[in-house]
C-alpha atoms as a PDB file:
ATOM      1  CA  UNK A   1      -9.973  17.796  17.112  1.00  0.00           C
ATOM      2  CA  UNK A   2      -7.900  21.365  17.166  1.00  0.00           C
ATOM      3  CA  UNK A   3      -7.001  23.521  14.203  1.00  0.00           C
ATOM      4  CA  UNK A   4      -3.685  22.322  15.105  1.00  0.00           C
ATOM      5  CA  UNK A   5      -4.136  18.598  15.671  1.00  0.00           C
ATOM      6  CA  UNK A   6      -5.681  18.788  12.405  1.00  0.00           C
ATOM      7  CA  UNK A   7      -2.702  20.626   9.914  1.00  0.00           C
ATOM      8  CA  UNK A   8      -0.780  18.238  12.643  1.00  0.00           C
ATOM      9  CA  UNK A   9      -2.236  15.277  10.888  1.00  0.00           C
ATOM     10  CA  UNK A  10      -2.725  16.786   7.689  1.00  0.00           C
ATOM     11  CA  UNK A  11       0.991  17.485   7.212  1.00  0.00           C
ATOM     12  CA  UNK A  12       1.513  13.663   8.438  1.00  0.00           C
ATOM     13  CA  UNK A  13      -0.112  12.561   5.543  1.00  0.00           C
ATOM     14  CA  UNK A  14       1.161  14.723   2.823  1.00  0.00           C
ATOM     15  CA  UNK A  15       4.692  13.385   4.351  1.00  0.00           C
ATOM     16  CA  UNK A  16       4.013   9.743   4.279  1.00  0.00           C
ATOM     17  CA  UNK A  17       2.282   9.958   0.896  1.00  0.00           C
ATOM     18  CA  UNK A  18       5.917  12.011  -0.688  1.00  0.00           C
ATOM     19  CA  UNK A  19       7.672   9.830   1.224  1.00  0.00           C
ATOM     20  CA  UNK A  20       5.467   6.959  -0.528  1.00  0.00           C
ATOM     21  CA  UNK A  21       6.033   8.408  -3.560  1.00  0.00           C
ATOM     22  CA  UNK A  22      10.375   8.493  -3.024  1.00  0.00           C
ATOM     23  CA  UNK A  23      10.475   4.888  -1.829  1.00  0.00           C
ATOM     24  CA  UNK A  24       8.205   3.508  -4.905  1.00  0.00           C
ATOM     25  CA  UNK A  25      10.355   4.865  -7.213  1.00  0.00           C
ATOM     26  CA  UNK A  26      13.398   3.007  -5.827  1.00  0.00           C
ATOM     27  CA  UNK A  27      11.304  -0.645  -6.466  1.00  0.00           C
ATOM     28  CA  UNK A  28      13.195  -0.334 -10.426  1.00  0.00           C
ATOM     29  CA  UNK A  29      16.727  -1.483  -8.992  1.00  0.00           C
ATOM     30  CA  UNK A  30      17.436  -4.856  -7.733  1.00  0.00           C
ATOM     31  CA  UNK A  31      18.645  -4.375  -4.457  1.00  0.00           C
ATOM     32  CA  UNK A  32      15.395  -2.173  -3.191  1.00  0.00           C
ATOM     33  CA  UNK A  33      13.195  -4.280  -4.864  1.00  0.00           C
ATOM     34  CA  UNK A  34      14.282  -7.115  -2.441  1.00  0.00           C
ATOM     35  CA  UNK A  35      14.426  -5.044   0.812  1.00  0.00           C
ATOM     36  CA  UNK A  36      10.866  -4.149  -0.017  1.00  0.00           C
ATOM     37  CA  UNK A  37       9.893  -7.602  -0.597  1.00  0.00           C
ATOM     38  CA  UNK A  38      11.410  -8.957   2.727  1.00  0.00           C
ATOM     39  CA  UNK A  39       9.847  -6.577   4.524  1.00  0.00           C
ATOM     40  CA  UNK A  40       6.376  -7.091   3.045  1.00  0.00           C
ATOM     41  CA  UNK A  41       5.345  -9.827   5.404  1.00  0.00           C
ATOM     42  CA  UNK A  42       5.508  -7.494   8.476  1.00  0.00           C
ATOM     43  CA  UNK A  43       4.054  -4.798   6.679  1.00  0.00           C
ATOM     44  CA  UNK A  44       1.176  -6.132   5.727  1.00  0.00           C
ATOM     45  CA  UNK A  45       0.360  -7.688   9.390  1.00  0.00           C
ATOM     46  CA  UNK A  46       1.157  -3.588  10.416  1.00  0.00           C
ATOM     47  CA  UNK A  47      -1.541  -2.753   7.911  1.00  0.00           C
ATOM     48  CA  UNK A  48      -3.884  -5.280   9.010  1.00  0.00           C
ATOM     49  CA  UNK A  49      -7.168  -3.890  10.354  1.00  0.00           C
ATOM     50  CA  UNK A  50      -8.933  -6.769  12.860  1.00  0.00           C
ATOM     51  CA  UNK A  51     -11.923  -4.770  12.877  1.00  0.00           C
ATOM     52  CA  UNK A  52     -12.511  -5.166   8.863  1.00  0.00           C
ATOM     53  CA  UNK A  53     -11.916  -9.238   9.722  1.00  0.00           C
ATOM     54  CA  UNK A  54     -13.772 -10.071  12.094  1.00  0.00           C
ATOM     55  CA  UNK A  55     -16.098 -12.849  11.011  1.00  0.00           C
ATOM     56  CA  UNK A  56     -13.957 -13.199   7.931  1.00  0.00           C
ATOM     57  CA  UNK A  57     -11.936 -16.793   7.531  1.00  0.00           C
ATOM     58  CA  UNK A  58      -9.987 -16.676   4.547  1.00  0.00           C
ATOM     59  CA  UNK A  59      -6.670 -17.567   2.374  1.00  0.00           C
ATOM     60  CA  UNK A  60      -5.090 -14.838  -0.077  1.00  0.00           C
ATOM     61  CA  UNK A  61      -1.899 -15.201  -2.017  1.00  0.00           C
ATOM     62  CA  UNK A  62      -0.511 -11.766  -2.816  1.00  0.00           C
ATOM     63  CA  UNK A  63       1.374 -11.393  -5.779  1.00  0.00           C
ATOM     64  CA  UNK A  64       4.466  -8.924  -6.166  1.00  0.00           C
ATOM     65  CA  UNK A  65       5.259  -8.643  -9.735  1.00  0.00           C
ATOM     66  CA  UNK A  66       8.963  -8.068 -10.303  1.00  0.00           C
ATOM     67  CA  UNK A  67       9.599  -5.066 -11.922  1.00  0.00           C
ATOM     68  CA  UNK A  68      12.148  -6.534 -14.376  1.00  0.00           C
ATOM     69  CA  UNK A  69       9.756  -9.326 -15.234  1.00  0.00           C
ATOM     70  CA  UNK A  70      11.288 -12.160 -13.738  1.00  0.00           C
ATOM     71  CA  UNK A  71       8.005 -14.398 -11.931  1.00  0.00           C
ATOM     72  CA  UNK A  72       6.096 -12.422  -8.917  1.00  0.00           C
ATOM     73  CA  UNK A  73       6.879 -13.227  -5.453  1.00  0.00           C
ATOM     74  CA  UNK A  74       4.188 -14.786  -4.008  1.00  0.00           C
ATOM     75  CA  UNK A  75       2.845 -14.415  -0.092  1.00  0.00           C
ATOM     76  CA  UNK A  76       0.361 -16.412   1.406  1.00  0.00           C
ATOM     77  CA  UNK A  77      -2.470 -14.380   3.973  1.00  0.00           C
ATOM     78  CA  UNK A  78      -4.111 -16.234   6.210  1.00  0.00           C
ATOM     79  CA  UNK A  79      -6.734 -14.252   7.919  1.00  0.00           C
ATOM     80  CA  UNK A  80      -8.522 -15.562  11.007  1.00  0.00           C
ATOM     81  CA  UNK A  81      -9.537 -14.728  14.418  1.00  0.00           C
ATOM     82  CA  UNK A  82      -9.073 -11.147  13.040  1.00  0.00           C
ATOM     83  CA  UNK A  83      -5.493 -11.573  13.033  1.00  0.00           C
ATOM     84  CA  UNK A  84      -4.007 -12.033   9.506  1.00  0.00           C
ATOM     85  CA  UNK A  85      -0.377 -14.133   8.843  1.00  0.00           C
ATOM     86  CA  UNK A  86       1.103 -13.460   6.556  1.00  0.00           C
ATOM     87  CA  UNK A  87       4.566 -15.905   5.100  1.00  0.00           C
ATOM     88  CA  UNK A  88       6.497 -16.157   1.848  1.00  0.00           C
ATOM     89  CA  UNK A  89       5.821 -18.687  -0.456  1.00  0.00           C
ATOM     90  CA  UNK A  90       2.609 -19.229  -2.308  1.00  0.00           C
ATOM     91  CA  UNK A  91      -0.944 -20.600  -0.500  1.00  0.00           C
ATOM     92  CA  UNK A  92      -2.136 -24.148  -1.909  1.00  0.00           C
ATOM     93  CA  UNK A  93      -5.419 -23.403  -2.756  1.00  0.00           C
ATOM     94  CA  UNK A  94      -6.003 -19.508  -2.506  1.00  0.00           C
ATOM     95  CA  UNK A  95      -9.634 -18.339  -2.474  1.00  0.00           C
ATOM     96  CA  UNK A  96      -8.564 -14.884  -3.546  1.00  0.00           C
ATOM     97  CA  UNK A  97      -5.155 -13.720  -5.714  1.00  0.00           C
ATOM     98  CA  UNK A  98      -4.203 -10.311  -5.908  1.00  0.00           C
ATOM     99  CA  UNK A  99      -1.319  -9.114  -8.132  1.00  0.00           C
ATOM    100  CA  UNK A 100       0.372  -5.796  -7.954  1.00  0.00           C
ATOM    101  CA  UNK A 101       4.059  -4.282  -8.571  1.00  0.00           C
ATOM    102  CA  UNK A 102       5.614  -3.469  -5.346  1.00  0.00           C
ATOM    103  CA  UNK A 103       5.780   0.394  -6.339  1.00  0.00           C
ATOM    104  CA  UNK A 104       2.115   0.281  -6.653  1.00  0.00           C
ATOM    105  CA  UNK A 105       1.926  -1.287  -3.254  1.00  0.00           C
ATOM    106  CA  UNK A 106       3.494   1.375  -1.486  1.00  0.00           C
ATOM    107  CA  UNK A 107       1.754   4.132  -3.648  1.00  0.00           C
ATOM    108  CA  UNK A 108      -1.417   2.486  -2.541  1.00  0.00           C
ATOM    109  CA  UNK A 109      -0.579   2.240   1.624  1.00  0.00           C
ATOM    110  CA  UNK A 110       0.672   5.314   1.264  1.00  0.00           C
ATOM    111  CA  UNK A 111      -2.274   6.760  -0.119  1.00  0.00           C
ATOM    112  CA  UNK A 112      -0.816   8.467  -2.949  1.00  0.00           C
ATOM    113  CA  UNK A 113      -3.490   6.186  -5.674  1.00  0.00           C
ATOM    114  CA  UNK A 114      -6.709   4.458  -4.527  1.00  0.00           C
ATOM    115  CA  UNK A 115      -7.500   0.787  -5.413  1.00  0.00           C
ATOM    116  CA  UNK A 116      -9.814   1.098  -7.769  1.00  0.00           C
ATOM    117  CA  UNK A 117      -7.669   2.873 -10.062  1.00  0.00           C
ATOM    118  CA  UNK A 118      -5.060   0.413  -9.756  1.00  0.00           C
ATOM    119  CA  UNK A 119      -7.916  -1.965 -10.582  1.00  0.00           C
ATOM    120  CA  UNK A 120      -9.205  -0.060 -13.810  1.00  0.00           C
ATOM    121  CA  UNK A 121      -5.930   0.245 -15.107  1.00  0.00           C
ATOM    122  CA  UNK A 122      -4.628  -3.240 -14.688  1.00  0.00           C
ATOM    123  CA  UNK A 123      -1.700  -2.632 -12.292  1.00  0.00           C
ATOM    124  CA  UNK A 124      -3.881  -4.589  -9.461  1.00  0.00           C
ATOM    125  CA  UNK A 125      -5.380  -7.973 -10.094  1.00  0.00           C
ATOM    126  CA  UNK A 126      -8.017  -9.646  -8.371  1.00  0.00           C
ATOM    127  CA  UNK A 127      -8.935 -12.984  -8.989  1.00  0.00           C
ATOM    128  CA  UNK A 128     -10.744 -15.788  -7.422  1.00  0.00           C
ATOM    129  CA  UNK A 129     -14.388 -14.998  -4.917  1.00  0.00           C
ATOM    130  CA  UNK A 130     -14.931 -11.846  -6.589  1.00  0.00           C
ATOM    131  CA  UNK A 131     -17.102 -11.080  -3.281  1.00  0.00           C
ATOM    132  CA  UNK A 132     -13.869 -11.939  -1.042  1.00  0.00           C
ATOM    133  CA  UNK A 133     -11.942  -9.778  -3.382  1.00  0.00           C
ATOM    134  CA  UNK A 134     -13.246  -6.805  -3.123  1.00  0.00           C
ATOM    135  CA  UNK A 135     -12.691  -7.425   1.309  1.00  0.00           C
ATOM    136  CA  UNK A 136      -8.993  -7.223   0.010  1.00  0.00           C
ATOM    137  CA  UNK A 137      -8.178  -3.706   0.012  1.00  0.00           C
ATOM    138  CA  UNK A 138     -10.601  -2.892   3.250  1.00  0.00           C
ATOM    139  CA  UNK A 139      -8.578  -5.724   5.253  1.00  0.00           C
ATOM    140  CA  UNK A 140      -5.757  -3.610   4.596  1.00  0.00           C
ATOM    141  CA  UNK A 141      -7.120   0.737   5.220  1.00  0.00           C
ATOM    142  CA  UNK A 142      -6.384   1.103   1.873  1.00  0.00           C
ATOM    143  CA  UNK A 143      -7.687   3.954   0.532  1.00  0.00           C
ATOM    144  CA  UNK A 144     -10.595   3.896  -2.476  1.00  0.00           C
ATOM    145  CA  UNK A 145      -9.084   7.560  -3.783  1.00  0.00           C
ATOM    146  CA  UNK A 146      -5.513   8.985  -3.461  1.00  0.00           C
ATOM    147  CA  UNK A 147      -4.904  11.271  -0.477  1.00  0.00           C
ATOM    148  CA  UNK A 148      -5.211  14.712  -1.554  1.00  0.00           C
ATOM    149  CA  UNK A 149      -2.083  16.895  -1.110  1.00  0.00           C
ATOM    150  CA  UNK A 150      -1.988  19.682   0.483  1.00  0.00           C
ATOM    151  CA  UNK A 151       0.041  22.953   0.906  1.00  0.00           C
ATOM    152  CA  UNK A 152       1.188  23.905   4.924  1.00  0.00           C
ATOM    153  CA  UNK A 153       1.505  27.262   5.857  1.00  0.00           C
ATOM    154  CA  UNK A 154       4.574  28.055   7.014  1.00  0.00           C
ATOM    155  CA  UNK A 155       6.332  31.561   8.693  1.00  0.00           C
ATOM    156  CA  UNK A 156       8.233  31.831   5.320  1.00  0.00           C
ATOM    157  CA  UNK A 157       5.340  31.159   3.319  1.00  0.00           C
ATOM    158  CA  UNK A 158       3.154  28.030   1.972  1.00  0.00           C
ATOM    159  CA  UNK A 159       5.246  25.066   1.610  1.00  0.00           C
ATOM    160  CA  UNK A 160       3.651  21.971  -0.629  1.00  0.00           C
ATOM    161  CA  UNK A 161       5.481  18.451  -1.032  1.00  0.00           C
ATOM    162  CA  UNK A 162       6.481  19.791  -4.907  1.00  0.00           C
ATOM    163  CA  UNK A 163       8.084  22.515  -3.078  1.00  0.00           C
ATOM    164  CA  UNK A 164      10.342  20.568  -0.920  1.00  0.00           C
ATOM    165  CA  UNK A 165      11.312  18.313  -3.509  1.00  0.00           C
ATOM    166  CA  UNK A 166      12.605  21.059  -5.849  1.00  0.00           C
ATOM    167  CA  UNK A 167      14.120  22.762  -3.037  1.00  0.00           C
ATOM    168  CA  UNK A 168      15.777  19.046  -1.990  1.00  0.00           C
ATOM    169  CA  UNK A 169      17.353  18.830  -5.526  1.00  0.00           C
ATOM    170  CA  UNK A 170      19.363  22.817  -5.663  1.00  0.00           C
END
């Protein structure tokens, strides 16, 4: 991989976790909160990784707590084949349940926190074949630790995501 390739990918990362960041923060107001949570089916087959599946034959029910405590919205993974579908609505008899707030969601895929710090601290919930659990967040490339940020040197200068956000707000 180049030097360039590299601060290519580098400065891909830092701009998907910000961007992370941004779009988590809108999951407090109603009308993001369900955008986010129609969209979550197709997300989570983009996220997918067959690879991580491929003996695995499984039923999760992922649970999206609402962030103004009305009851979480429930999903039901089906993971076969190495393909995983993934439909609204509760699965009869999950063998795993994992519960999260949407904002935590995207901070995760977005690598701006790693699982098991959402674990520690109680924002995700894992229930069920603690085994099978634990296959959860590896079915899905998330990350164990957040993404570090980093700063990209520019022509003007060294430019960091804290730096473009104050600049975005004069």
């Amino acid at each position: 991989m180049s030097a360039l390739t590299t601060k290519l990918s580098t400065a891909g990362q830092d701009l998907i976790s910000h961007s992370g960041e941004r779009l988590a923060r809108l999951d407090g107001r109603p009308l993001p909160h369900r955008l986010l949570l129609r969209a979550m089916p197709l997300a989570l087959a983009r996220q997918f990784d067959p690879a991580a599946a491929r003996d695995l034959d499984a039923v999760f029910e992922l649970r999206v707590r609402d962030p103004h405590g009305a009851p979480p919205t429930r999903f039901e993974l089906r993971i076969a084949d190495s393909r995983c579908q993934a439909r609204p609505g509760g699965a009869p008899d999950p063998q795993v349940t994992a519960t999260i707030g949407a904002a935590d969601m995207i901070r995760l895929a977005s690598g701006g926190v790693g699982w098991p710090e959402l674990l520690a601290n109680g924002r995700l919930e894992l229930t069920g074949d603690p085994f099978l659990g634990l296959r959860f967040p590896m079915l899905f490339g998330l990350p164990a630790a957040p993404t570090p940020r980093r700063s990209i040197s520019t022509a003007g200068g060294v430019l960091d995501a804290n730096t473009v956000e104050s600049q975005r707000r004069t």
